[in-house]
C-alpha atoms as a PDB file:
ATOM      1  CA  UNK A   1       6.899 -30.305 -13.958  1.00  0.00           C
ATOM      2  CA  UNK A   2       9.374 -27.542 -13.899  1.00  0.00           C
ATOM      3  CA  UNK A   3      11.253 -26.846 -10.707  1.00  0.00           C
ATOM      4  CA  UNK A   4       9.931 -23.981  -8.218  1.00  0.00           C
ATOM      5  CA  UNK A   5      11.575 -20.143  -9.007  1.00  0.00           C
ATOM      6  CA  UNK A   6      13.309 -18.339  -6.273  1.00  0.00           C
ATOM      7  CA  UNK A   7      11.104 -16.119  -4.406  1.00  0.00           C
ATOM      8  CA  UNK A   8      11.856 -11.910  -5.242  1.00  0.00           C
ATOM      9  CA  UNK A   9      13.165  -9.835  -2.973  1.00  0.00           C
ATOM     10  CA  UNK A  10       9.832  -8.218  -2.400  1.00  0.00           C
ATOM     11  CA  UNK A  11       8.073 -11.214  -1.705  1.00  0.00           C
ATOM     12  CA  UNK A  12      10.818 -12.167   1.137  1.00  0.00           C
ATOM     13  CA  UNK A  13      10.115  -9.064   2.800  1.00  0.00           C
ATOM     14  CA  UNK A  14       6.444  -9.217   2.100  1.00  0.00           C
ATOM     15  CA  UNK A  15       6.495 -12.779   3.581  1.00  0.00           C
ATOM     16  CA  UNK A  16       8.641 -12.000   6.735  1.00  0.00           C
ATOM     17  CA  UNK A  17       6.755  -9.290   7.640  1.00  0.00           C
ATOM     18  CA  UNK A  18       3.621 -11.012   7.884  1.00  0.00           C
ATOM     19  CA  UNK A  19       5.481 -13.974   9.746  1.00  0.00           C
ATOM     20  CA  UNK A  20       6.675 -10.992  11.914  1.00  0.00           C
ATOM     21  CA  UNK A  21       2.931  -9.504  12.548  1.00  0.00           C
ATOM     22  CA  UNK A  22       1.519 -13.174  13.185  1.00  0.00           C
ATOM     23  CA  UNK A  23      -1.270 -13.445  10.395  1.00  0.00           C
ATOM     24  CA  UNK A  24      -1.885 -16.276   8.128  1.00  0.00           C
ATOM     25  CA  UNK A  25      -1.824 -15.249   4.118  1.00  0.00           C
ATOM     26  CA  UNK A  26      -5.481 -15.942   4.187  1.00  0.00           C
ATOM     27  CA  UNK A  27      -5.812 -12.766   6.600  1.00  0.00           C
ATOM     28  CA  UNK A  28      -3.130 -10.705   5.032  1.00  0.00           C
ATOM     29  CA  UNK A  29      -4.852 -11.062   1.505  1.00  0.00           C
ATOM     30  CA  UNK A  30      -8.177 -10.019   3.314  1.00  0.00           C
ATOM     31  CA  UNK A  31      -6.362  -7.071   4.512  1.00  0.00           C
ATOM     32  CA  UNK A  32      -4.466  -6.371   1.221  1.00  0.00           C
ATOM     33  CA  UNK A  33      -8.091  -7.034  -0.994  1.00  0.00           C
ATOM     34  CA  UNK A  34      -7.156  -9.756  -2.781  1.00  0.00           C
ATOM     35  CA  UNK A  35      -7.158 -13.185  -3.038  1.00  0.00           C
ATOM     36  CA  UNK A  36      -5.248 -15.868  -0.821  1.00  0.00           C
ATOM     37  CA  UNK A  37      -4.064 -17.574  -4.100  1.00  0.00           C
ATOM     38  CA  UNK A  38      -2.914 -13.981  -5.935  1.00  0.00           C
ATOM     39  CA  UNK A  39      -1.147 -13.484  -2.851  1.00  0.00           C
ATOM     40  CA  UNK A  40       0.581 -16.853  -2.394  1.00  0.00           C
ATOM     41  CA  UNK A  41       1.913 -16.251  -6.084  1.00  0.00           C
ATOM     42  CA  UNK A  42       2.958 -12.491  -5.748  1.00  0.00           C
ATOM     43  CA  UNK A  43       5.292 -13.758  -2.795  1.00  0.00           C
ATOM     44  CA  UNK A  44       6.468 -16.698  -4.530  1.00  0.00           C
ATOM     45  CA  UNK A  45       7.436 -15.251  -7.652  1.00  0.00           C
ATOM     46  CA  UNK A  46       5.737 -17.992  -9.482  1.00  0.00           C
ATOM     47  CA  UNK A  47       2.536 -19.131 -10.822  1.00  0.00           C
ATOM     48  CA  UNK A  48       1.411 -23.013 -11.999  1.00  0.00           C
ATOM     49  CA  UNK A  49       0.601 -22.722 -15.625  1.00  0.00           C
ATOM     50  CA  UNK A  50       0.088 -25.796 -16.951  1.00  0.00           C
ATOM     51  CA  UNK A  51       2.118 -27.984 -14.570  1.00  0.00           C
ATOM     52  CA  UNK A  52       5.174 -25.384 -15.656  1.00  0.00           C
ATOM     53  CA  UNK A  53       6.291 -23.083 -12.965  1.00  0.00           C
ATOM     54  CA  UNK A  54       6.161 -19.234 -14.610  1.00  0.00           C
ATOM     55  CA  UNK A  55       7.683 -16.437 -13.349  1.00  0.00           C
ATOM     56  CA  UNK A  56       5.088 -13.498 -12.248  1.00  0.00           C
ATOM     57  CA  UNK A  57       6.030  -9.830 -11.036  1.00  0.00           C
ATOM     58  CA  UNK A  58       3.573  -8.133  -8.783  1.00  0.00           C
ATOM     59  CA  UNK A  59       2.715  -4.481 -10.051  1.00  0.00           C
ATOM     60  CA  UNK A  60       3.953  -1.694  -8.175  1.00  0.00           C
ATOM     61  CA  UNK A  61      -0.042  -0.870  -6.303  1.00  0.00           C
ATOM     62  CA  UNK A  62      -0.486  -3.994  -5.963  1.00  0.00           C
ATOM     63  CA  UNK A  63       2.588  -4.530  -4.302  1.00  0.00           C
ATOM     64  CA  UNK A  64       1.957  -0.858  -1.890  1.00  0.00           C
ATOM     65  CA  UNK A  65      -1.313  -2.709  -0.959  1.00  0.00           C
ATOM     66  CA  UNK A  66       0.028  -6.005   0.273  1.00  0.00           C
ATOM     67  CA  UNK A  67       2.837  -4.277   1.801  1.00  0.00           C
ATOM     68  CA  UNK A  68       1.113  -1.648   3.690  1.00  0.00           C
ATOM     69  CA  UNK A  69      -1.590  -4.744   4.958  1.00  0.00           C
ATOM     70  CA  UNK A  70       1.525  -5.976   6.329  1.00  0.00           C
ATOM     71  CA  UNK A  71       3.344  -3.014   7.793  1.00  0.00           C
ATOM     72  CA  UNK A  72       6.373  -2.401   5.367  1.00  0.00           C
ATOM     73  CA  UNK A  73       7.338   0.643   4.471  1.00  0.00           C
ATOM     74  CA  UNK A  74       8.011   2.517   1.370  1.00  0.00           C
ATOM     75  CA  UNK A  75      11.566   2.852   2.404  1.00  0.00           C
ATOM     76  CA  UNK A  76      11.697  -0.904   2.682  1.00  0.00           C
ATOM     77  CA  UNK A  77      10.169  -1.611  -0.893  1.00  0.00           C
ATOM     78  CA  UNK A  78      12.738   1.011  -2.080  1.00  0.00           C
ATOM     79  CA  UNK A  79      15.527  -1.047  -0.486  1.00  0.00           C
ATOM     80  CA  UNK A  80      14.823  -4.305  -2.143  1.00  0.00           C
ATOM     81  CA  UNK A  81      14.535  -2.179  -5.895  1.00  0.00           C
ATOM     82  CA  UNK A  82      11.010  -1.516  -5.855  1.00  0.00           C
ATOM     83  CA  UNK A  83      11.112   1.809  -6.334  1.00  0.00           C
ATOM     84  CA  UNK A  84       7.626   1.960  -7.993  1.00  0.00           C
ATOM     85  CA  UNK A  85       5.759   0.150  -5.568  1.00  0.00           C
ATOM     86  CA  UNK A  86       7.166   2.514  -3.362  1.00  0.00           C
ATOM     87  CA  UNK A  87       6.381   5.297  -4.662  1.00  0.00           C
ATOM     88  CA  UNK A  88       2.643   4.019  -4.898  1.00  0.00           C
ATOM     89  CA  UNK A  89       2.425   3.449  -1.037  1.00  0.00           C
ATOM     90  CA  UNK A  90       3.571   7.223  -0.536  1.00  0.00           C
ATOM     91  CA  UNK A  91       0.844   8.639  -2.948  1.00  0.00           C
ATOM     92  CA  UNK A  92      -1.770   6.527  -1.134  1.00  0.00           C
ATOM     93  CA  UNK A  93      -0.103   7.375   2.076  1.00  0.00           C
ATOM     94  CA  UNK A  94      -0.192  11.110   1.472  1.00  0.00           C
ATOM     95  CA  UNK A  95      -4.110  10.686  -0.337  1.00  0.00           C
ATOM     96  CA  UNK A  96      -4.589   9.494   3.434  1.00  0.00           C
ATOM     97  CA  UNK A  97      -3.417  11.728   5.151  1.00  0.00           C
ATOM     98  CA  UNK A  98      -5.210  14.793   2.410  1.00  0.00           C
ATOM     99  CA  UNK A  99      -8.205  13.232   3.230  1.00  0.00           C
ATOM    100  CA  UNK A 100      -8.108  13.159   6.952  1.00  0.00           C
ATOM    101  CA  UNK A 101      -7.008  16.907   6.873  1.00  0.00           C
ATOM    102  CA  UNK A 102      -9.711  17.649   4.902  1.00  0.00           C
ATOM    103  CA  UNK A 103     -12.137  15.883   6.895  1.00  0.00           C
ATOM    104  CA  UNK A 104     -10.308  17.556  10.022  1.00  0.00           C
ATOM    105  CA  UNK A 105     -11.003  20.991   8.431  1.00  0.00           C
ATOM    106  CA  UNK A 106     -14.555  20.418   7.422  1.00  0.00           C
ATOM    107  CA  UNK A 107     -15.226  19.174  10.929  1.00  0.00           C
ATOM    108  CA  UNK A 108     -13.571  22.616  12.927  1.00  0.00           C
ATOM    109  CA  UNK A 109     -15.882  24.561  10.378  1.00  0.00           C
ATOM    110  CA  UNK A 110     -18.871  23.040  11.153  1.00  0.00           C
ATOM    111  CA  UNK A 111     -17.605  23.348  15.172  1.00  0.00           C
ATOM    112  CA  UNK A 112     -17.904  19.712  15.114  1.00  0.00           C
ATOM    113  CA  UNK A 113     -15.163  18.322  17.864  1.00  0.00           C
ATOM    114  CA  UNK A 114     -17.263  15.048  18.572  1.00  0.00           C
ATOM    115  CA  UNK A 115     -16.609  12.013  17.261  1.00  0.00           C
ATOM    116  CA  UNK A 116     -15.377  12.587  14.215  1.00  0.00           C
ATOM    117  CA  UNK A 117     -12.552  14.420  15.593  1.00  0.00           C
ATOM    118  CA  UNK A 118     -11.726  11.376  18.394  1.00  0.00           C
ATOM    119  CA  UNK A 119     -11.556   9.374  14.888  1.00  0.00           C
ATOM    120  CA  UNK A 120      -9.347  11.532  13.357  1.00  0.00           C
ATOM    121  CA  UNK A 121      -7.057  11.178  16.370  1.00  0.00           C
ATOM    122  CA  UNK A 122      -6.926   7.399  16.673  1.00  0.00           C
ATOM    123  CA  UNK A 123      -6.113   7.333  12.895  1.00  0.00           C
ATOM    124  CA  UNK A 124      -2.774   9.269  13.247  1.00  0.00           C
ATOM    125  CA  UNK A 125      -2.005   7.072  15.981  1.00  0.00           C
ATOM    126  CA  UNK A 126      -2.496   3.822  14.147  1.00  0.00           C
ATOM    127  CA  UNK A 127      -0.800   5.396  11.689  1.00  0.00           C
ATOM    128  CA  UNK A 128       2.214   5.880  13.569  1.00  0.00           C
ATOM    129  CA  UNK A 129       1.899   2.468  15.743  1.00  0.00           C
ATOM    130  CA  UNK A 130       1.928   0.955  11.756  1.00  0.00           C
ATOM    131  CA  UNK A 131       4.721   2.093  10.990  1.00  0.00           C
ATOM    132  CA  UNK A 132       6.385   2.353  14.301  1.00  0.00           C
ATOM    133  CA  UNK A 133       6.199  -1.793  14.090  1.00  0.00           C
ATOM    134  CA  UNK A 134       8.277  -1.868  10.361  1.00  0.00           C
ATOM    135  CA  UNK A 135      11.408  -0.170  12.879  1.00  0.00           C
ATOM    136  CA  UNK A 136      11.338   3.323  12.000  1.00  0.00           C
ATOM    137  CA  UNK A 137      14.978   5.028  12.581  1.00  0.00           C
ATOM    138  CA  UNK A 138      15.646   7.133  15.742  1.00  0.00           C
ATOM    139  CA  UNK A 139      14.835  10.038  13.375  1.00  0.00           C
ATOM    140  CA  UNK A 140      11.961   9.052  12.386  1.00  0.00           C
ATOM    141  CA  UNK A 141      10.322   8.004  15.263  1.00  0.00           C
ATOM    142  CA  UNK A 142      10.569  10.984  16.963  1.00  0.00           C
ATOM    143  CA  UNK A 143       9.058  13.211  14.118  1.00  0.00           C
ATOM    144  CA  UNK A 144       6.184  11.185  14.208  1.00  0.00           C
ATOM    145  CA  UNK A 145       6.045  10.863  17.931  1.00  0.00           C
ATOM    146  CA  UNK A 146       6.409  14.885  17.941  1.00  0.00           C
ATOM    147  CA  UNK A 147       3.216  15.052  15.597  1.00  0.00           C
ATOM    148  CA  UNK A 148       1.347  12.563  17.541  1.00  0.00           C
ATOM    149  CA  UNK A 149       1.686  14.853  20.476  1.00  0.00           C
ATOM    150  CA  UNK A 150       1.471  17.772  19.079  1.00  0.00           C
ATOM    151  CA  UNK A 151      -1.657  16.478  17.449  1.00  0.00           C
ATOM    152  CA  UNK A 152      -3.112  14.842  20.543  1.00  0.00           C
ATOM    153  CA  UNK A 153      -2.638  18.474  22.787  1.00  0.00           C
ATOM    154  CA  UNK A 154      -5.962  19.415  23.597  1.00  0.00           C
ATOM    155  CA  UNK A 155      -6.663  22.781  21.582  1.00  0.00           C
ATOM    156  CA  UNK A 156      -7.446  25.815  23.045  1.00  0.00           C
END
């Protein structure tokens, strides 16, 4: 049997920021829609093939989905090289945030403000809470805590 690989980059901060948020792997996979075993591997570096330890690299959605079920940012993924995986959580991030708008928009023309617009409040603020816990700069918090309120203002 071949000895164990070093872990990536990635899968350290993948890893330590699920340490950091208190979940097992088991729930982090369930959040990240995969497997606990896929996951295990994609942090590791390595896979078992055949009692030889092989070297596996996590593709770049793959790696925006276990890092956003975990609370790390794109800027984060960028700093360890993963510029692609990065650039997948920010599409998916701003397909998000499309979506709500548009739901937001659909909503006002129907004169809906029920529910649906409560929802669409509580989702900017996990939003922000999300990324608020993956230390956001001085700058950036206070953009987003800006929009939050902004957002949150009752409309006239």
């Amino acid at each position: 049997m071949t000895e164990p690989l070093a872990a990536p980059p990635e899968g350290l901060l993948i890893k330590e920021a699920q340490m950091g948020m208190k979940i097992s792997q088991r729930e982090a996979a369930r959040r990240a829609r995969m497997s606990e075993a896929r996951w295990r591997q994609l942090v590791s570096g390595y896979q078992l093939v055949q009692r030889t330890h092989v070297a596996v690299r996590s593709p770049g959605k793959t790696l925006a989905r276990m890092a956003r079920a975990v609370g790390v940012t794109a800027e984060q993924l960028s700093a360890v090289g993963r510029e692609d995986a990065a650039g997948a959580l920010r599409e998916v991030e701003q397909e998000e945030a499309a979506e709500a708008a548009a739901e937001l928009a659909a909503a006002e023309a129907l004169g809906d403000a029920g529910p649906s617009r409560v929802d669409e409040r509580w989702h900017i603020v996990e939003a922000v809470l999300r990324q608020a816990r993956s230390g956001l700069t001085k700058g950036e918090y206070a953009v987003l805590a800006d929009r939050v309120t902004s957002y949150m203002a009752p409309r006239a």
